[in-house]
PDB file of N, CA and C in Angstrom:
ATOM      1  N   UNK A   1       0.859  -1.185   0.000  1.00  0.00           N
ATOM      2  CA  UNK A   1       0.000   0.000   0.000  1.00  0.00           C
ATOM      3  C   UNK A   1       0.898   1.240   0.000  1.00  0.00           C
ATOM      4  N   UNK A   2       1.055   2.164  -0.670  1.00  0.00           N
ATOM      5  CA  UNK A   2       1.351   3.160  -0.964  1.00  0.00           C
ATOM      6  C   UNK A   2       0.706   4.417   0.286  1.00  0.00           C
ATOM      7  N   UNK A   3       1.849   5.618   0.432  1.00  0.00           N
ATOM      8  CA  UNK A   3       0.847   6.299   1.448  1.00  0.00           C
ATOM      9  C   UNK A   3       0.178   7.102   1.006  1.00  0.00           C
ATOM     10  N   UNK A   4       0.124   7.135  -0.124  1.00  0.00           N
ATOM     11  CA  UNK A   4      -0.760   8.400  -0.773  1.00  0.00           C
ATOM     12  C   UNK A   4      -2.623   7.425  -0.373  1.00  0.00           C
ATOM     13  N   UNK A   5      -2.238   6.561  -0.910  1.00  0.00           N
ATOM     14  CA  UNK A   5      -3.738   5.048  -0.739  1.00  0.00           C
ATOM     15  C   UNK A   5      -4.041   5.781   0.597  1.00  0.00           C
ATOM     16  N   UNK A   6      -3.175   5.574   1.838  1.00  0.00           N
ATOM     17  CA  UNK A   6      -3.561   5.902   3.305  1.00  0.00           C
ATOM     18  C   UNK A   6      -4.058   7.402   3.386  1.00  0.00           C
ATOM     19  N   UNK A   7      -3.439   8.377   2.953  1.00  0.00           N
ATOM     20  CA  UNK A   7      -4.158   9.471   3.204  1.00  0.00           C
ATOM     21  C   UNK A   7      -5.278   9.593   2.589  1.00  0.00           C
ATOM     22  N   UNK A   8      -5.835   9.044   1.419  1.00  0.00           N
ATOM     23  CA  UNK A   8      -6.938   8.810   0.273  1.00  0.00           C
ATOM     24  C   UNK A   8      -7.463   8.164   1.463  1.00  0.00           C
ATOM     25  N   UNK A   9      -7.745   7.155   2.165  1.00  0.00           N
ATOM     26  CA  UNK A   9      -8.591   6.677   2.551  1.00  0.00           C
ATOM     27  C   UNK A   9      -8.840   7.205   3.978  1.00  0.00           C
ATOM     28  N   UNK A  10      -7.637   7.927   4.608  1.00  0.00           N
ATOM     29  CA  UNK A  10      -8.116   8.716   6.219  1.00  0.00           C
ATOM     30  C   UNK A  10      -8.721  10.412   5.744  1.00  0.00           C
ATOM     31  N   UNK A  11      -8.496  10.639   4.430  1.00  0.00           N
ATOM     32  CA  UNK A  11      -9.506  11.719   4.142  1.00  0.00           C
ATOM     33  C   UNK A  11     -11.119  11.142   3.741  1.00  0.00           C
ATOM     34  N   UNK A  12     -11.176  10.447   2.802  1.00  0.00           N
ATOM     35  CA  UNK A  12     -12.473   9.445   3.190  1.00  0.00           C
ATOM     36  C   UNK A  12     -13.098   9.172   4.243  1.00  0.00           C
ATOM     37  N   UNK A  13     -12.694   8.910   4.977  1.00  0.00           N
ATOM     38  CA  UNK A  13     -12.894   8.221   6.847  1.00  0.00           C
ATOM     39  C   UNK A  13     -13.564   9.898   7.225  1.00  0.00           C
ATOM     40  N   UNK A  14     -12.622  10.909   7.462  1.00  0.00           N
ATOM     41  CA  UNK A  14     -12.884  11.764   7.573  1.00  0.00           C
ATOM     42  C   UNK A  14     -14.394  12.898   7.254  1.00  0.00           C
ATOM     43  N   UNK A  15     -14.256  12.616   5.965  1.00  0.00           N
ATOM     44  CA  UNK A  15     -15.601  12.864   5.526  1.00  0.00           C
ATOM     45  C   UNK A  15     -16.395  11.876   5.712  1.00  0.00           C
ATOM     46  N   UNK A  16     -16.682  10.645   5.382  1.00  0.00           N
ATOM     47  CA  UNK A  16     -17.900  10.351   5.750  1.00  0.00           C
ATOM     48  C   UNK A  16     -18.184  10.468   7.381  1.00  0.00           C
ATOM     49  N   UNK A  17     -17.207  10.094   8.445  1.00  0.00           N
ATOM     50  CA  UNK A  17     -17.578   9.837   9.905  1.00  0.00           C
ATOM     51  C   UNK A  17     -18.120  11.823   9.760  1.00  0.00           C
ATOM     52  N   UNK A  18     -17.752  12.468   9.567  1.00  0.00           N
ATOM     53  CA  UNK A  18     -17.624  14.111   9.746  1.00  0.00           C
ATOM     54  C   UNK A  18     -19.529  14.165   9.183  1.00  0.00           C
ATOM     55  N   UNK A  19     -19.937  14.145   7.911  1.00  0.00           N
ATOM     56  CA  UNK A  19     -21.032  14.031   7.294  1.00  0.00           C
ATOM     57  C   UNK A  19     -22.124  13.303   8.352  1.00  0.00           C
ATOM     58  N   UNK A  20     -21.798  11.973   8.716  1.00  0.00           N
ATOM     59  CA  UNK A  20     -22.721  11.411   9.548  1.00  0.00           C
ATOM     60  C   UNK A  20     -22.833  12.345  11.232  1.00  0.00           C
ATOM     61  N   UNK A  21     -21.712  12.192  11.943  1.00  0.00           N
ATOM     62  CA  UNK A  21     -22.349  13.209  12.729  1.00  0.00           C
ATOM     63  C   UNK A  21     -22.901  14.404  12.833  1.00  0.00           C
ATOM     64  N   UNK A  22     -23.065  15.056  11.659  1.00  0.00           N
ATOM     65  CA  UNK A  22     -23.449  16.244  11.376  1.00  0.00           C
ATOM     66  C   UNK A  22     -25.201  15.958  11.089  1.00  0.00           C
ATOM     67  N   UNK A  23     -25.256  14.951  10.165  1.00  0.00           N
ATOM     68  CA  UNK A  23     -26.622  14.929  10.005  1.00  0.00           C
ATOM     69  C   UNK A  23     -26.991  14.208  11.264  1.00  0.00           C
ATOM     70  N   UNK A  24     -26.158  13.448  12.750  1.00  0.00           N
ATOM     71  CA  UNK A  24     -26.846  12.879  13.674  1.00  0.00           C
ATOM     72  C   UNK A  24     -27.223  13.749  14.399  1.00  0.00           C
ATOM     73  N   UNK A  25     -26.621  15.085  14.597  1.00  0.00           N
ATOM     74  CA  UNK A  25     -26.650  16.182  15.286  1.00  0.00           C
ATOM     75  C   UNK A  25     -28.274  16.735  15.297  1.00  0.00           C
ATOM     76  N   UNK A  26     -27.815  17.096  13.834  1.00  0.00           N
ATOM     77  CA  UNK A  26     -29.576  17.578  13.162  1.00  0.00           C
ATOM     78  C   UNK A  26     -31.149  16.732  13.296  1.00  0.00           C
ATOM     79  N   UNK A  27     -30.351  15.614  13.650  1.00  0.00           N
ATOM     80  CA  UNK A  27     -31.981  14.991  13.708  1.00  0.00           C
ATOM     81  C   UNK A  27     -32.049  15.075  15.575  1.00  0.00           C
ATOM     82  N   UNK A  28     -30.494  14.597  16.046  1.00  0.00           N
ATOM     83  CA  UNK A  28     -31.177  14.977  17.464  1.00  0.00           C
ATOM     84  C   UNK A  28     -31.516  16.513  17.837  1.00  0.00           C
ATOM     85  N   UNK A  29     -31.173  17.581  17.619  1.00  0.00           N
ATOM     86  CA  UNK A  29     -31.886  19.079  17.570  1.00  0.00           C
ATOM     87  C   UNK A  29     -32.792  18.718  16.866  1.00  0.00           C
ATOM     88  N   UNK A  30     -33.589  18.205  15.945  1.00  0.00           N
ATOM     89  CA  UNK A  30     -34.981  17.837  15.620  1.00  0.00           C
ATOM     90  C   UNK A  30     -35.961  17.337  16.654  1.00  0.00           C
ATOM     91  N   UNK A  31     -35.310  16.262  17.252  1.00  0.00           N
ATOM     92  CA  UNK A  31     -35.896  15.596  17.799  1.00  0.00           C
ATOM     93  C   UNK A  31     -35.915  16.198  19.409  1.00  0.00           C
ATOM     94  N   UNK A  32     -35.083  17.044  19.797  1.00  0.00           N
ATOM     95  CA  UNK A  32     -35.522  17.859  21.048  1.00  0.00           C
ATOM     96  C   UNK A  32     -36.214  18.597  20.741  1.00  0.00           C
ATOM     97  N   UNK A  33     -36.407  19.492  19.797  1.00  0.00           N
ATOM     98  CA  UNK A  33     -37.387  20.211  19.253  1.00  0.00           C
ATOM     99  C   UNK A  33     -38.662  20.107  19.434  1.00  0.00           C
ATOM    100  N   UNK A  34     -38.864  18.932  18.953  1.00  0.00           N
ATOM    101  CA  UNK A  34     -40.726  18.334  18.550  1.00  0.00           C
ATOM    102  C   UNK A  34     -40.858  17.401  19.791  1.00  0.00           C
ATOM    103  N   UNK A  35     -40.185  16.616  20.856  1.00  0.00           N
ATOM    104  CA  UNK A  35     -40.170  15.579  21.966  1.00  0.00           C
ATOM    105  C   UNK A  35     -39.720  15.686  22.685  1.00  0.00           C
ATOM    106  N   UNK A  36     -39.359  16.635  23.544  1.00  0.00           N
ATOM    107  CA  UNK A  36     -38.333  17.346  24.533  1.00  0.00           C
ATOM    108  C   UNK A  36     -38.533  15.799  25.700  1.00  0.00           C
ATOM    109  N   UNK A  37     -37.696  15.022  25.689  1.00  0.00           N
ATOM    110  CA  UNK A  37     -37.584  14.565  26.681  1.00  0.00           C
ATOM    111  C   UNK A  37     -37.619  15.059  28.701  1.00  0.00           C
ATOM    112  N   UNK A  38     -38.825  14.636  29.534  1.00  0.00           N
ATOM    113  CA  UNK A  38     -39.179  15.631  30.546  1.00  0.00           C
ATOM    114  C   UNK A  38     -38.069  14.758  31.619  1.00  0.00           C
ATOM    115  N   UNK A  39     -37.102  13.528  31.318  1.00  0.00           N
ATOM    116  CA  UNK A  39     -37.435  12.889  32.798  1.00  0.00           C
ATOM    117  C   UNK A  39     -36.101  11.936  32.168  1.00  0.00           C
ATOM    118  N   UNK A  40     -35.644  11.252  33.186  1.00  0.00           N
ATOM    119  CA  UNK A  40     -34.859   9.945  32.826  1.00  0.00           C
ATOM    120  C   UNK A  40     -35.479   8.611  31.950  1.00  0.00           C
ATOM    121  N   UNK A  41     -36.502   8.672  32.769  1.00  0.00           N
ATOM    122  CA  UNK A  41     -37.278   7.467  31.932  1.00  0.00           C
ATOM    123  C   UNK A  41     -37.497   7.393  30.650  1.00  0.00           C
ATOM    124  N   UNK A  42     -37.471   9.019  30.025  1.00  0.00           N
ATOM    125  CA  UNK A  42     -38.058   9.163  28.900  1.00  0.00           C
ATOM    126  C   UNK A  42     -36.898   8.883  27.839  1.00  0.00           C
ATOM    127  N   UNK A  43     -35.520   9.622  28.572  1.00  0.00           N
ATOM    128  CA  UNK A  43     -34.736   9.681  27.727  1.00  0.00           C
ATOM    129  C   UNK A  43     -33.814   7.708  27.503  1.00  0.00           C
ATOM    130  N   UNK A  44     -34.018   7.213  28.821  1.00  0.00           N
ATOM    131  CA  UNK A  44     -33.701   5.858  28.823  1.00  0.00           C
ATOM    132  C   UNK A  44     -34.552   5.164  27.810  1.00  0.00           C
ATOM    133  N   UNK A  45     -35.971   5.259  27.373  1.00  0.00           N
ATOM    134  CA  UNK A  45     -36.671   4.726  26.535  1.00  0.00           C
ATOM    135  C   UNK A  45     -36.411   5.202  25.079  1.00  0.00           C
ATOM    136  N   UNK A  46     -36.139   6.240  25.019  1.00  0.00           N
ATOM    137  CA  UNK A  46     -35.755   6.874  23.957  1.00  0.00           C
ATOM    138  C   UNK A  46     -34.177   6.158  23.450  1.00  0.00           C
ATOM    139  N   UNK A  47     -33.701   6.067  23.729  1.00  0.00           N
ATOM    140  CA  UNK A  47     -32.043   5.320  23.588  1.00  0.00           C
ATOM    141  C   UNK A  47     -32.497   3.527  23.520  1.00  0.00           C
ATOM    142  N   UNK A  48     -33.217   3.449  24.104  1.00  0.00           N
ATOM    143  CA  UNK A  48     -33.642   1.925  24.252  1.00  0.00           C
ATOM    144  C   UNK A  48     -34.357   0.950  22.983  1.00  0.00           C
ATOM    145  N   UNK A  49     -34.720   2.657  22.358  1.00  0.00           N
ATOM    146  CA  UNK A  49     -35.648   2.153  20.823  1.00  0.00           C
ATOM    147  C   UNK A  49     -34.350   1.373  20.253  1.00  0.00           C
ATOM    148  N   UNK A  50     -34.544   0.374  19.425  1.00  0.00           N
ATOM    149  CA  UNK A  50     -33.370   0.081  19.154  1.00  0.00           C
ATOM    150  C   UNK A  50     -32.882   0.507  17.454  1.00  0.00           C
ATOM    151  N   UNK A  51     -33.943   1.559  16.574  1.00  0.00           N
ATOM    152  CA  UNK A  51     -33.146   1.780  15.818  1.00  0.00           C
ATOM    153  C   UNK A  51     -32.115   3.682  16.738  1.00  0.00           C
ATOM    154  N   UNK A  52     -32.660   3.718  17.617  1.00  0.00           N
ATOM    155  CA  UNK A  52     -32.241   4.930  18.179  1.00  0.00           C
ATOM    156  C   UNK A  52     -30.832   4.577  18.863  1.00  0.00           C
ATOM    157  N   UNK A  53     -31.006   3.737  19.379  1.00  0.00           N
ATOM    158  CA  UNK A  53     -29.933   2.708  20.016  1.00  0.00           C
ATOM    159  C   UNK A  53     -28.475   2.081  18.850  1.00  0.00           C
ATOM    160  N   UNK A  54     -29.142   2.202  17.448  1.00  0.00           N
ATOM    161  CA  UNK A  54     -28.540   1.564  16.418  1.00  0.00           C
ATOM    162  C   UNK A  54     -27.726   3.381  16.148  1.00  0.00           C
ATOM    163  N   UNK A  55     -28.357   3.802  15.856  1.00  0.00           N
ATOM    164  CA  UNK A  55     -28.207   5.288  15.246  1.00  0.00           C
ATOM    165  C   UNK A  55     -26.753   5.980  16.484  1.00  0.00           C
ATOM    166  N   UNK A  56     -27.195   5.762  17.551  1.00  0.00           N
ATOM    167  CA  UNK A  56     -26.251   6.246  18.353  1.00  0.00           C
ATOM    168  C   UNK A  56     -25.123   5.497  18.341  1.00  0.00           C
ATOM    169  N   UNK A  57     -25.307   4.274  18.265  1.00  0.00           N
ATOM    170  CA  UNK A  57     -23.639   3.214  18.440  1.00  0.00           C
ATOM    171  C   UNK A  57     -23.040   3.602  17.157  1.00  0.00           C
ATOM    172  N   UNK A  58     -23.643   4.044  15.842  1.00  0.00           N
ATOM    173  CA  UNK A  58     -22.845   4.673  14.581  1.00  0.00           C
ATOM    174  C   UNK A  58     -22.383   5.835  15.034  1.00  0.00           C
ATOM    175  N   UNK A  59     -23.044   6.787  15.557  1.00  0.00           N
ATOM    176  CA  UNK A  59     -22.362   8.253  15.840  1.00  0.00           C
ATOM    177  C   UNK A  59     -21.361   7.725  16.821  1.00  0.00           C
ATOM    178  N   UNK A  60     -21.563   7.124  17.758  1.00  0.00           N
ATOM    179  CA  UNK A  60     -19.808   7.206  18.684  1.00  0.00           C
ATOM    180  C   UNK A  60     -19.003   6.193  17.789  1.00  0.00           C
ATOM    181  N   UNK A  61     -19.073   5.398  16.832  1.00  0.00           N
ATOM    182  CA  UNK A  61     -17.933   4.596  16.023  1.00  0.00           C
ATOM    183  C   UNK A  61     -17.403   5.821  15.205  1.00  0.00           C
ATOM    184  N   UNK A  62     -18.360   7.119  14.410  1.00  0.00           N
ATOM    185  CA  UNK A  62     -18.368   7.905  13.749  1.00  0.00           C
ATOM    186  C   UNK A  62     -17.352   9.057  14.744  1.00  0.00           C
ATOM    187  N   UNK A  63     -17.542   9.189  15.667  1.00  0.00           N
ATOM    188  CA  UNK A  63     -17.452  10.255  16.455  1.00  0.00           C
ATOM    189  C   UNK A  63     -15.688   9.444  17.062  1.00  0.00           C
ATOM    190  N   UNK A  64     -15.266   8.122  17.211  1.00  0.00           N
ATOM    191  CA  UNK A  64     -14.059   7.473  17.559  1.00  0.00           C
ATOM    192  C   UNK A  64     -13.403   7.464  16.079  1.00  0.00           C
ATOM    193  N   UNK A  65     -13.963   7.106  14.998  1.00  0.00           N
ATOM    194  CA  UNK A  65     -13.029   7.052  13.742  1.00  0.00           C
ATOM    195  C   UNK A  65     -12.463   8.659  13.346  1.00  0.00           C
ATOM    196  N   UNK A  66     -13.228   9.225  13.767  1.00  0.00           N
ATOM    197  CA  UNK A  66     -13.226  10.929  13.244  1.00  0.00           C
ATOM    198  C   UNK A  66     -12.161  11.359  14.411  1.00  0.00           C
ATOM    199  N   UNK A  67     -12.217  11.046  15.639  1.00  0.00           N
ATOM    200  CA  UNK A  67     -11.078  11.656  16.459  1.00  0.00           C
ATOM    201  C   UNK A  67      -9.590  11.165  16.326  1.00  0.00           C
ATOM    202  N   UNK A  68      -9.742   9.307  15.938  1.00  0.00           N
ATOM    203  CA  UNK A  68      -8.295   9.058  15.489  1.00  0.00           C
ATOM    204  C   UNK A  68      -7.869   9.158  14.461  1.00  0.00           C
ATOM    205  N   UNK A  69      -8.444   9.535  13.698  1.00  0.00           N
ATOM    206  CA  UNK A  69      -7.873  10.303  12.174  1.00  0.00           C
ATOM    207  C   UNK A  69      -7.170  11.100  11.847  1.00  0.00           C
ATOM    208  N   UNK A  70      -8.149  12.372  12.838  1.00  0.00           N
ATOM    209  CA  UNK A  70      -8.162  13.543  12.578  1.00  0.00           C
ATOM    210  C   UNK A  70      -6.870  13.293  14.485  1.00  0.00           C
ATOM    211  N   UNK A  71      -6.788  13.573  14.819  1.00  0.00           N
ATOM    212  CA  UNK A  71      -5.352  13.704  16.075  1.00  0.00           C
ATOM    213  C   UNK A  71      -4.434  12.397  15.602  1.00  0.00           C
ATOM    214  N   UNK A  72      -4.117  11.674  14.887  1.00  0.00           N
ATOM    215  CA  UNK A  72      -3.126  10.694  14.589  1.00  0.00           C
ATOM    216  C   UNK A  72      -2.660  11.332  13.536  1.00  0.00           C
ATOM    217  N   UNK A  73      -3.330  11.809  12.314  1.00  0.00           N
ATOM    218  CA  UNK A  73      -2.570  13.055  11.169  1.00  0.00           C
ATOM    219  C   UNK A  73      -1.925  13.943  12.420  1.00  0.00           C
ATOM    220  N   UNK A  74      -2.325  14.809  13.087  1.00  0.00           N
ATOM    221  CA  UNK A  74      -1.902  15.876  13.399  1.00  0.00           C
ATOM    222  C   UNK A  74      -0.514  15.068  14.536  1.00  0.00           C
ATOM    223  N   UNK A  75      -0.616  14.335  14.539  1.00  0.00           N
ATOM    224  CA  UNK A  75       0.630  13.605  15.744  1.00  0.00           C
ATOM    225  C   UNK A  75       1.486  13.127  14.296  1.00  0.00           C
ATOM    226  N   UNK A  76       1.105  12.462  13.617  1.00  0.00           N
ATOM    227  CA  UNK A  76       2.362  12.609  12.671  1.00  0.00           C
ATOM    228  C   UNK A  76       3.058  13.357  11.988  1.00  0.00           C
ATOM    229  N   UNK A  77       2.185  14.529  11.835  1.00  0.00           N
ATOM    230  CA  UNK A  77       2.637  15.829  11.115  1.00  0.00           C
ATOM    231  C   UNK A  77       3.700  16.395  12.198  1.00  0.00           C
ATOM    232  N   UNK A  78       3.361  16.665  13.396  1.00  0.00           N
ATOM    233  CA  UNK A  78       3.717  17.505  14.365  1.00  0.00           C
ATOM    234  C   UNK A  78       4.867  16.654  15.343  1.00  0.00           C
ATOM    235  N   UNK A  79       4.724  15.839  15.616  1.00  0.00           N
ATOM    236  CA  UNK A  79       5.586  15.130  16.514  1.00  0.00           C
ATOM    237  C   UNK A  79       6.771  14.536  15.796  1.00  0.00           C
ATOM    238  N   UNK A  80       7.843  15.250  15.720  1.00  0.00           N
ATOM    239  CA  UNK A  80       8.786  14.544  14.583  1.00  0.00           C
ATOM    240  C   UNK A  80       9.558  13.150  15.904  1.00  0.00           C
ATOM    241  N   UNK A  81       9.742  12.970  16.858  1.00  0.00           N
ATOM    242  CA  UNK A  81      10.571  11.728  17.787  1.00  0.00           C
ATOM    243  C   UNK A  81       9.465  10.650  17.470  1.00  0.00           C
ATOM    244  N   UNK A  82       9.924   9.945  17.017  1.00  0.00           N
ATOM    245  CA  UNK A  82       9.314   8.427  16.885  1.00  0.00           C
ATOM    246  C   UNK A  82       8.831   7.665  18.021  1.00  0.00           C
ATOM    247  N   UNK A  83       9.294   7.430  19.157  1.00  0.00           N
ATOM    248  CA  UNK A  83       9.658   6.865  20.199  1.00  0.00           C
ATOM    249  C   UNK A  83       8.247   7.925  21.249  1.00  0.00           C
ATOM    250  N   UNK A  84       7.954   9.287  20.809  1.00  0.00           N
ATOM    251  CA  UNK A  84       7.302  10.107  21.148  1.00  0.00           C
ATOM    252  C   UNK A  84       5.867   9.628  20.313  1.00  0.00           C
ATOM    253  N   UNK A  85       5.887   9.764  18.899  1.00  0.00           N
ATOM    254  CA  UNK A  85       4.458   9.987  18.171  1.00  0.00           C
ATOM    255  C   UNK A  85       4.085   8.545  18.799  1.00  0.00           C
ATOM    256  N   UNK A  86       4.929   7.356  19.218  1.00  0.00           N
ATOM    257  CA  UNK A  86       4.331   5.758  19.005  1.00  0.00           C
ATOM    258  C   UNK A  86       3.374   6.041  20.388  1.00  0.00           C
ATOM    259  N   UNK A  87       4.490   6.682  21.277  1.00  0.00           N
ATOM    260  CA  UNK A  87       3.739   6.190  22.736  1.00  0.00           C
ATOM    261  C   UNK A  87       2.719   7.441  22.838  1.00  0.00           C
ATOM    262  N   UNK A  88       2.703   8.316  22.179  1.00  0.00           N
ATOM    263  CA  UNK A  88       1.120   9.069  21.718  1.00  0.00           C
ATOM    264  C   UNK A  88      -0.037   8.765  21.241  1.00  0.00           C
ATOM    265  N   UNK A  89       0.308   8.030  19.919  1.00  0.00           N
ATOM    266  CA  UNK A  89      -0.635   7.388  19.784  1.00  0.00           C
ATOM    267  C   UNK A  89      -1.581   6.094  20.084  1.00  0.00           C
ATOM    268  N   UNK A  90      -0.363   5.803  20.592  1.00  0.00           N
ATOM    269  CA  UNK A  90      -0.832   4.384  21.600  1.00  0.00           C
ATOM    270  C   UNK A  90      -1.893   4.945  23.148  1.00  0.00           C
ATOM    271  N   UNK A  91      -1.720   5.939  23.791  1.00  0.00           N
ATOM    272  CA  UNK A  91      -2.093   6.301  24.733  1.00  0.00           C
ATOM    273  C   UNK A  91      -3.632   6.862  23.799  1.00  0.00           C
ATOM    274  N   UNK A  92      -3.233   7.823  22.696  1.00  0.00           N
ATOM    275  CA  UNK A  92      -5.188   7.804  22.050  1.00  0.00           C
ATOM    276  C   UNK A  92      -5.614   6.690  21.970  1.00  0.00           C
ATOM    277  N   UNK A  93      -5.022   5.907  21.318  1.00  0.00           N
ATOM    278  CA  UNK A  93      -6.022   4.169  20.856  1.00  0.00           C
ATOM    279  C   UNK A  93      -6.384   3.907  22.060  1.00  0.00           C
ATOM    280  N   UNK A  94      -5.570   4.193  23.109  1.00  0.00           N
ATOM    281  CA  UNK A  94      -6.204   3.183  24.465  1.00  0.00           C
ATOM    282  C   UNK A  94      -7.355   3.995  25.412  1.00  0.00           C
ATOM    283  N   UNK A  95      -6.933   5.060  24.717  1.00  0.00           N
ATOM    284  CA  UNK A  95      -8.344   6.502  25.378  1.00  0.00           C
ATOM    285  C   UNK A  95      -9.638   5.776  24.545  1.00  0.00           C
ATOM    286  N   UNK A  96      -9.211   5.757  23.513  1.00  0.00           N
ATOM    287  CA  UNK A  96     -10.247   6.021  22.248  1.00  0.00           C
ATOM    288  C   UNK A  96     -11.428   4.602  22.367  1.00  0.00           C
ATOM    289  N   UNK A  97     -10.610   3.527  22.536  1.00  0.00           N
ATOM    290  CA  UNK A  97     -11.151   2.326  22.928  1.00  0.00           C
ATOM    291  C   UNK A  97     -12.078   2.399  24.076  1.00  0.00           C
ATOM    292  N   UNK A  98     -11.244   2.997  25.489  1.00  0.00           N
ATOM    293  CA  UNK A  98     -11.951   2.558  27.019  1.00  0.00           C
ATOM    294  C   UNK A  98     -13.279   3.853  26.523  1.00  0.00           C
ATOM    295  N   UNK A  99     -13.394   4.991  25.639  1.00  0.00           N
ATOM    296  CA  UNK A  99     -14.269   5.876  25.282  1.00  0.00           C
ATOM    297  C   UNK A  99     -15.530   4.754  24.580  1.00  0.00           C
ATOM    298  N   UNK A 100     -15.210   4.256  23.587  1.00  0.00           N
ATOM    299  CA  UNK A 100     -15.984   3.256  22.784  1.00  0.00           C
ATOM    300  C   UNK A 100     -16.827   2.370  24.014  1.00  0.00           C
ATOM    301  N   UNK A 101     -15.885   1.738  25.036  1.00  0.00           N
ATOM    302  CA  UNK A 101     -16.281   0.224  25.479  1.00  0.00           C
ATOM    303  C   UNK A 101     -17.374   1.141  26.418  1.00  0.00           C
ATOM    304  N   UNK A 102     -17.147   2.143  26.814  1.00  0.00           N
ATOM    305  CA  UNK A 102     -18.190   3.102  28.230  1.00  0.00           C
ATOM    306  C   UNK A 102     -19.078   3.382  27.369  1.00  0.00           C
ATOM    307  N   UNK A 103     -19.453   3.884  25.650  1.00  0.00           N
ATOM    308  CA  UNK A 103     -20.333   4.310  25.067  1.00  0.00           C
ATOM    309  C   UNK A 103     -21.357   2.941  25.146  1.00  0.00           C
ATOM    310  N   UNK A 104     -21.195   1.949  24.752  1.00  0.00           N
ATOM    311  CA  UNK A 104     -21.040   0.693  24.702  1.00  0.00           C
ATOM    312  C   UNK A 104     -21.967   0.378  26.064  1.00  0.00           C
ATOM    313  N   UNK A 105     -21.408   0.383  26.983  1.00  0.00           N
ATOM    314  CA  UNK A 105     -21.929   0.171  27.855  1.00  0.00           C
ATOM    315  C   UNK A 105     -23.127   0.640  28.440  1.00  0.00           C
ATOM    316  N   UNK A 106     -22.922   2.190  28.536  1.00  0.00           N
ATOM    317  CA  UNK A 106     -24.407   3.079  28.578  1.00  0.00           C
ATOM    318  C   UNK A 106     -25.533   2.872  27.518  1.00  0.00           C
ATOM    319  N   UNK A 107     -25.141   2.163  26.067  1.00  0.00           N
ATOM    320  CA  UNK A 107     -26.073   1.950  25.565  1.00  0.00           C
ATOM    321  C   UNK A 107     -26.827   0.434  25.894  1.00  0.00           C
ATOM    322  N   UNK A 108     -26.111  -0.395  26.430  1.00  0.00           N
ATOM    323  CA  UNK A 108     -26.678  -1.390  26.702  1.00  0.00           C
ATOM    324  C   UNK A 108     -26.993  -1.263  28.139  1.00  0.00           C
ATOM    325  N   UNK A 109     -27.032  -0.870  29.052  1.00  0.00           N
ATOM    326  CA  UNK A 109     -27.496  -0.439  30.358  1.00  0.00           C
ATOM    327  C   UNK A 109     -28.919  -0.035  30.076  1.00  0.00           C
ATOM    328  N   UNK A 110     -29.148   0.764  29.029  1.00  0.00           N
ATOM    329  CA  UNK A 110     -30.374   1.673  28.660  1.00  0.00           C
ATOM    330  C   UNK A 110     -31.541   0.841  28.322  1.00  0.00           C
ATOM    331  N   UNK A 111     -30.502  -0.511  27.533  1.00  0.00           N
ATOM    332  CA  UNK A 111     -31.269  -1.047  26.697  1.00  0.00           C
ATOM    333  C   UNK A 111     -32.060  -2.517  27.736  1.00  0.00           C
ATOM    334  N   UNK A 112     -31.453  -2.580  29.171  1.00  0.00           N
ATOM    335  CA  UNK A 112     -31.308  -3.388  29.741  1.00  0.00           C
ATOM    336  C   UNK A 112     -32.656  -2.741  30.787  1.00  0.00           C
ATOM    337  N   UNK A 113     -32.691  -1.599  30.772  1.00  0.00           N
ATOM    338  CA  UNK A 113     -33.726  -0.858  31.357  1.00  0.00           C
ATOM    339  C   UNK A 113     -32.883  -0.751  33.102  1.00  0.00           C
TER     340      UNK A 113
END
């Protein structure tokens, strides 16, 4: 693989994860709009729907692909010590993950009632 292929495809990544949270944004400001959730219960049922439940586990995969993209370019651009960018980016992946496994979790907690 060539790195031009890699930046072609982490600008890809980029835009689509970037595009999807933007339109997830808009439907949830829609959806406070017209259903203002009053209470816990409401909003636990609301997350519990499971295409709502589906919709949200894409925005935080969307919302984790879009942050290591976008800060792993900028750590390679910027961090010229090797020994520095590795154990940087290793410390995001391991943020980025325990971020995922807690999203993860609150959605199945919700879903668990």
């Amino acid at each position: 693989m060539t790195r031009g292929a890699g930046g072609l495809r982490a600008w890809v990544l980029q835009r689509i994860s970037a595009l999807y949270l933007g339109l997830f944004v808009l439907y949830l400001l829609a959806h406070l709009l017209w259903d203002r959730p009053g209470d816990f219960e409401h909003w636990r049922d609301w997350v519990a729907d499971p295409a709502v439940g589906i919709a949200l586990m894409l925005f935080f995969v969307a919302l984790l692909v879009h942050a290591w993209v976008g800060v792993r370019d900028l750590l390679m651009d910027y961090v010229r010590a090797t020994a520095a960018r590795v154990g940087l980016l290793t410390l995001l992946g391991i943020g980025l993950v325990a971020c995922g496994l807690w999203a993860l979790e609150v959605l199945l907690m919700a879903r668990m009632g």
